[in-house]
N, C-alpha and C. Protein backbone atom coordinates (compact mmCIF):
# COMPACT_ATOMS: atom_id res chain seq x y z
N UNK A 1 78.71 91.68 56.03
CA UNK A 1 80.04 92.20 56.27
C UNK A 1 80.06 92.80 57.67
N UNK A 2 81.23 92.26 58.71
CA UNK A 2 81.19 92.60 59.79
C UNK A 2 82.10 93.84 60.10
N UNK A 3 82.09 95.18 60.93
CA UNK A 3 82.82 96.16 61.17
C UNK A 3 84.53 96.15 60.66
N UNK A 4 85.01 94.86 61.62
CA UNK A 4 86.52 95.20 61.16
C UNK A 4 86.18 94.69 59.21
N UNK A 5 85.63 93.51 59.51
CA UNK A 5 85.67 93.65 57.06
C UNK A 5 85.86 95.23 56.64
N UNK A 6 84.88 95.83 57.16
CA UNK A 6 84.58 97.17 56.85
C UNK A 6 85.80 98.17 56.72
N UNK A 7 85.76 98.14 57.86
CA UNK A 7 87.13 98.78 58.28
C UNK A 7 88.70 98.50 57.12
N UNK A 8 88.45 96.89 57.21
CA UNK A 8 90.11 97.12 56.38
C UNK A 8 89.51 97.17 54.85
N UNK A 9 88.20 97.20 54.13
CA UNK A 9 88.14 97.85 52.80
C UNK A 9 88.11 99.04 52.95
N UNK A 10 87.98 100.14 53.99
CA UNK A 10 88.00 101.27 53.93
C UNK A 10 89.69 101.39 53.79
N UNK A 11 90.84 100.87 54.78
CA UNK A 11 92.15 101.11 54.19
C UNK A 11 92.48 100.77 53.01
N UNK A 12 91.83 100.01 52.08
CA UNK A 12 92.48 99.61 51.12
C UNK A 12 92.06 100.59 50.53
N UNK A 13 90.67 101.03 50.04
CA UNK A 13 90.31 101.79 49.34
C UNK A 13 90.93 103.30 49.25
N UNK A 14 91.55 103.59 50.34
CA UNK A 14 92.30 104.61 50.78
C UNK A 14 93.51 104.76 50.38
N UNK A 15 94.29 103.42 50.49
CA UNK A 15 95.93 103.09 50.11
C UNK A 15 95.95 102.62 48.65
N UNK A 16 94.87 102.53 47.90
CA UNK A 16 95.07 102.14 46.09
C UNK A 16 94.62 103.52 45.35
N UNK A 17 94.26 104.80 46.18
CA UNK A 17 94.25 106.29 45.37
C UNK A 17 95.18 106.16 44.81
N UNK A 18 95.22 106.78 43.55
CA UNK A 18 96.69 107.18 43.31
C UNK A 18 98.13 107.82 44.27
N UNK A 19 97.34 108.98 44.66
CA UNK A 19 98.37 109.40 45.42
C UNK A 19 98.79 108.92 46.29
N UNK A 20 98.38 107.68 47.04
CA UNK A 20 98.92 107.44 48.14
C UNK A 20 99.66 105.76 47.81
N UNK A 21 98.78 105.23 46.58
CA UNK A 21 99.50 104.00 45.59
C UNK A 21 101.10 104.61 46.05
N UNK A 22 101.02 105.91 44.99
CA UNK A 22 102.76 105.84 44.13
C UNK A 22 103.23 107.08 45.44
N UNK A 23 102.91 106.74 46.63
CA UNK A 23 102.85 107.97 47.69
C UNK A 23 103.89 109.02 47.27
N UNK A 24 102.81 109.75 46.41
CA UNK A 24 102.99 111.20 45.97
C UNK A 24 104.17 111.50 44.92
N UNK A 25 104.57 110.16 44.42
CA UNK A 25 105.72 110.36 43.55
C UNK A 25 106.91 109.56 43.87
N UNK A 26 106.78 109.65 45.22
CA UNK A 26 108.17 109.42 46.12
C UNK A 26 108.64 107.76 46.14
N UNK A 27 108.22 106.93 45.05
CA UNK A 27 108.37 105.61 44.45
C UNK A 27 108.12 105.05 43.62
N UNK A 28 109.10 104.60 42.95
CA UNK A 28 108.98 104.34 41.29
C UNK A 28 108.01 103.37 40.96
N UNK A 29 107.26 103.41 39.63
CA UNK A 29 106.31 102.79 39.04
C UNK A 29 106.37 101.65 39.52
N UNK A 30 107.65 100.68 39.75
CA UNK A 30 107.53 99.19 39.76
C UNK A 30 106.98 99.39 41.51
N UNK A 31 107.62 99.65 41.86
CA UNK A 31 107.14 99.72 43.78
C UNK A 31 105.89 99.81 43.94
N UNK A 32 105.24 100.67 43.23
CA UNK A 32 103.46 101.09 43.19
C UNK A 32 102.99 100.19 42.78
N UNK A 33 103.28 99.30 41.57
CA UNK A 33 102.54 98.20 40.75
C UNK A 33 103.23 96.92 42.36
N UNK A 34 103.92 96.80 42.87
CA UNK A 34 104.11 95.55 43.83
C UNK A 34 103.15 95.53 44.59
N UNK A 35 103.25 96.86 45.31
CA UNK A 35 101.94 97.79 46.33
C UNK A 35 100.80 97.30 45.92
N UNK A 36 100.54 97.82 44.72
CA UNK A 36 98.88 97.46 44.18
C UNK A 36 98.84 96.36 44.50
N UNK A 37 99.18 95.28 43.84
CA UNK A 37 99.24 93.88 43.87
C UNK A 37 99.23 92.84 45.65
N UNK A 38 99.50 93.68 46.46
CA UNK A 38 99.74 92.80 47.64
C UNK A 38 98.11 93.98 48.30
N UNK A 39 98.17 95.06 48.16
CA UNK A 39 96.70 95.63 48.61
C UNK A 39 95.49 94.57 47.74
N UNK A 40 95.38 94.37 46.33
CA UNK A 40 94.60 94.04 45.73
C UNK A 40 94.27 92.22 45.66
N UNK A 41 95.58 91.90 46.41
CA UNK A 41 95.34 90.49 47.46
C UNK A 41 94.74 90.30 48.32
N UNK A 42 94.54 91.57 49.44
CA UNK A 42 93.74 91.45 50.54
C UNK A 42 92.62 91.75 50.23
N UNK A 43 92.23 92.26 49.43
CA UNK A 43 91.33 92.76 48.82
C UNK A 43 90.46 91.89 48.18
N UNK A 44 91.29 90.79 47.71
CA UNK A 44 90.15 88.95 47.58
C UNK A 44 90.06 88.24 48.28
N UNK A 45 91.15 88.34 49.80
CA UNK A 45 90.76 87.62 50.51
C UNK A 45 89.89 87.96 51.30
N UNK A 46 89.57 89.16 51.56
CA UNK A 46 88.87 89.44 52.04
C UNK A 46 86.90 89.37 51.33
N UNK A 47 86.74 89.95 50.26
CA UNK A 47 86.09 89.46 49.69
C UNK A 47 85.08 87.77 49.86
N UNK A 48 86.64 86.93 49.52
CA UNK A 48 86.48 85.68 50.47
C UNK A 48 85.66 85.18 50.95
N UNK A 49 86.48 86.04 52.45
CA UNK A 49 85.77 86.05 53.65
C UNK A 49 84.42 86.53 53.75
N UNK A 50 84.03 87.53 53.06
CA UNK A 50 83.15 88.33 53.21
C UNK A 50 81.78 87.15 52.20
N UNK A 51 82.10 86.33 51.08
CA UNK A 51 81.44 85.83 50.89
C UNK A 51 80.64 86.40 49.13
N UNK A 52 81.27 87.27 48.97
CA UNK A 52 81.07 88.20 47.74
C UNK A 52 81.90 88.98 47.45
N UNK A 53 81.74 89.40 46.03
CA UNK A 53 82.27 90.75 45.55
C UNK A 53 82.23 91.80 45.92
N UNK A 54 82.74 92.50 46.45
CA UNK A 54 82.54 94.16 47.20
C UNK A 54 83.13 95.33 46.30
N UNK A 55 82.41 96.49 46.19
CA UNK A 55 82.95 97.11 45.39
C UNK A 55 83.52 98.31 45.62
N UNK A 56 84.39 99.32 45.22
CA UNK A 56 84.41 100.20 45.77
C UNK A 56 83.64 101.38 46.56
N UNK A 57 82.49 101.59 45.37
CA UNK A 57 81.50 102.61 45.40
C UNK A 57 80.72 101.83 47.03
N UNK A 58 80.41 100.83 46.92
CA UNK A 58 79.77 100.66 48.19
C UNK A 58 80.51 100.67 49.71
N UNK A 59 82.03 100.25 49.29
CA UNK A 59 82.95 101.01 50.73
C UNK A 59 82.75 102.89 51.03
N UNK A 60 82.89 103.36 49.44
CA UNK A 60 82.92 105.22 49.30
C UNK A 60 81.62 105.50 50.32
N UNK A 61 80.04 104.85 50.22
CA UNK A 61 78.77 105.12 50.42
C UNK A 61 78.78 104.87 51.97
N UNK A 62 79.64 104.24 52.39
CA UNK A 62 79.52 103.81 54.19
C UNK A 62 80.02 104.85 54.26
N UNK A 63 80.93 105.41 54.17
CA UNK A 63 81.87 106.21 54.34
C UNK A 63 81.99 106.84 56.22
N UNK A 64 80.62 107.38 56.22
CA UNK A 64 81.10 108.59 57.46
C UNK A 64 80.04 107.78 58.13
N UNK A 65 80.04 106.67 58.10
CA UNK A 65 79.83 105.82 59.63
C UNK A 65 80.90 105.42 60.63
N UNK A 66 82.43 106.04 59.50
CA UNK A 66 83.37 105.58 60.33
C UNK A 66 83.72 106.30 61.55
N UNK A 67 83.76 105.35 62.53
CA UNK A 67 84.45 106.33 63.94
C UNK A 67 85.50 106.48 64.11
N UNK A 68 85.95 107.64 64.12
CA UNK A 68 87.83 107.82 63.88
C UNK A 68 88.12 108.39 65.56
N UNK A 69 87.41 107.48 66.24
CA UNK A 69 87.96 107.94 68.08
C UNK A 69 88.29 106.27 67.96
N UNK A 70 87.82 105.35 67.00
CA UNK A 70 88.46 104.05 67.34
C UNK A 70 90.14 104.10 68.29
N UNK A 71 90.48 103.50 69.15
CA UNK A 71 91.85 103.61 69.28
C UNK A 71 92.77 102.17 68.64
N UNK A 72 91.33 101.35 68.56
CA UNK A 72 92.19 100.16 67.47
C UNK A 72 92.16 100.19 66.34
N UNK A 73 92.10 101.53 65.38
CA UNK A 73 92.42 101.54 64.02
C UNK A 73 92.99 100.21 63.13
N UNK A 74 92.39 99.94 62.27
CA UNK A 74 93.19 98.97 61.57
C UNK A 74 93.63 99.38 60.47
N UNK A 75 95.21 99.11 60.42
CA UNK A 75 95.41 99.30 59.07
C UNK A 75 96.43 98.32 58.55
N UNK A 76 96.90 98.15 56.94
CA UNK A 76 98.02 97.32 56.64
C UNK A 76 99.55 97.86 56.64
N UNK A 77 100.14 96.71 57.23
CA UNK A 77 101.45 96.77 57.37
C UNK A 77 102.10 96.16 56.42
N UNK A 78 102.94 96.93 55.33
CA UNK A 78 103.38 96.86 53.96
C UNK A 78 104.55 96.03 54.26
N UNK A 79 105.26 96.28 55.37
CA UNK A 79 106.83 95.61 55.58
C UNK A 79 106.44 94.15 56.54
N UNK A 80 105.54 94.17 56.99
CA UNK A 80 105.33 92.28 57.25
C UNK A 80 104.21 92.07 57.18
N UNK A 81 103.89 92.42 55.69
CA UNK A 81 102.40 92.00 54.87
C UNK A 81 101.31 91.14 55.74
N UNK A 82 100.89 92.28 56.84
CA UNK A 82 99.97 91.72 57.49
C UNK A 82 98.89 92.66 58.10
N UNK A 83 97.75 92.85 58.46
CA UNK A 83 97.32 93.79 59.00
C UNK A 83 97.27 93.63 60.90
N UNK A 84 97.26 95.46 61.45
CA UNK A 84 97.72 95.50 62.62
C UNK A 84 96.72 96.45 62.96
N UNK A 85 96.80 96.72 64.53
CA UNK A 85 95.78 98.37 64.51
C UNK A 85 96.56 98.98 65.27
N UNK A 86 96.59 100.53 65.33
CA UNK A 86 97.28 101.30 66.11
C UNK A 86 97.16 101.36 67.26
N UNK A 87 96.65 100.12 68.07
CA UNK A 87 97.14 99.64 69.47
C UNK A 87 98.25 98.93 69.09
N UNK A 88 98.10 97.90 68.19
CA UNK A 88 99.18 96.99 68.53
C UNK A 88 100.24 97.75 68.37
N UNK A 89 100.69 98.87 67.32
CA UNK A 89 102.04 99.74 67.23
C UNK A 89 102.52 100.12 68.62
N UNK A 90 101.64 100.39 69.66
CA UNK A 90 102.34 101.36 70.53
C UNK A 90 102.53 100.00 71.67
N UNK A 91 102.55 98.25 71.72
CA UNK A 91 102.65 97.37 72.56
C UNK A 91 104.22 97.11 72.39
């Protein structure tokens, strides 16, 4: 598994908590269950890619290798179901 793989199971694993699934309340059950479902897509394709099953506990265990001075953060973009990094937002 190469860095960015890494990287976008760390967002997913982040964006399928509960709280941030049904973000904090503030969207009804069906919206959270769509959510799940398009996170838990990338989530096999990536897999996929990666060539195996990946599991959570082993994204949780990398954990604080992550460098958060990255300035190309990657994360998913829910409204054109694609992933981006917070360079491309500010182009």
């Amino acid at each position: 598994m190469n860095k960015e793989h890494l990287q976008k199971f760390r967002v997913l694993v982040g964006e399928l908590s509960p709280e941030n699934l049904h973000e904090d309340g503030e969207i009804s059950n069906w919206q959270a269950n769509r959510k799940e479902k398009k996170l838990l897509k990338q989530w096999n394709i990536l897999e996929k890619d990666v060539g195996r099953k990946v599991t959570e506990d082993e994204i949780w265990n990398g954990w604080y290798e992550d460098d958060f001075s990255d300035p190309n953060k990657i994360r998913f973009d829910f409204y054109v179901n694609e992933w981006t990094t917070t360079f491309d937002n500010y182009q």
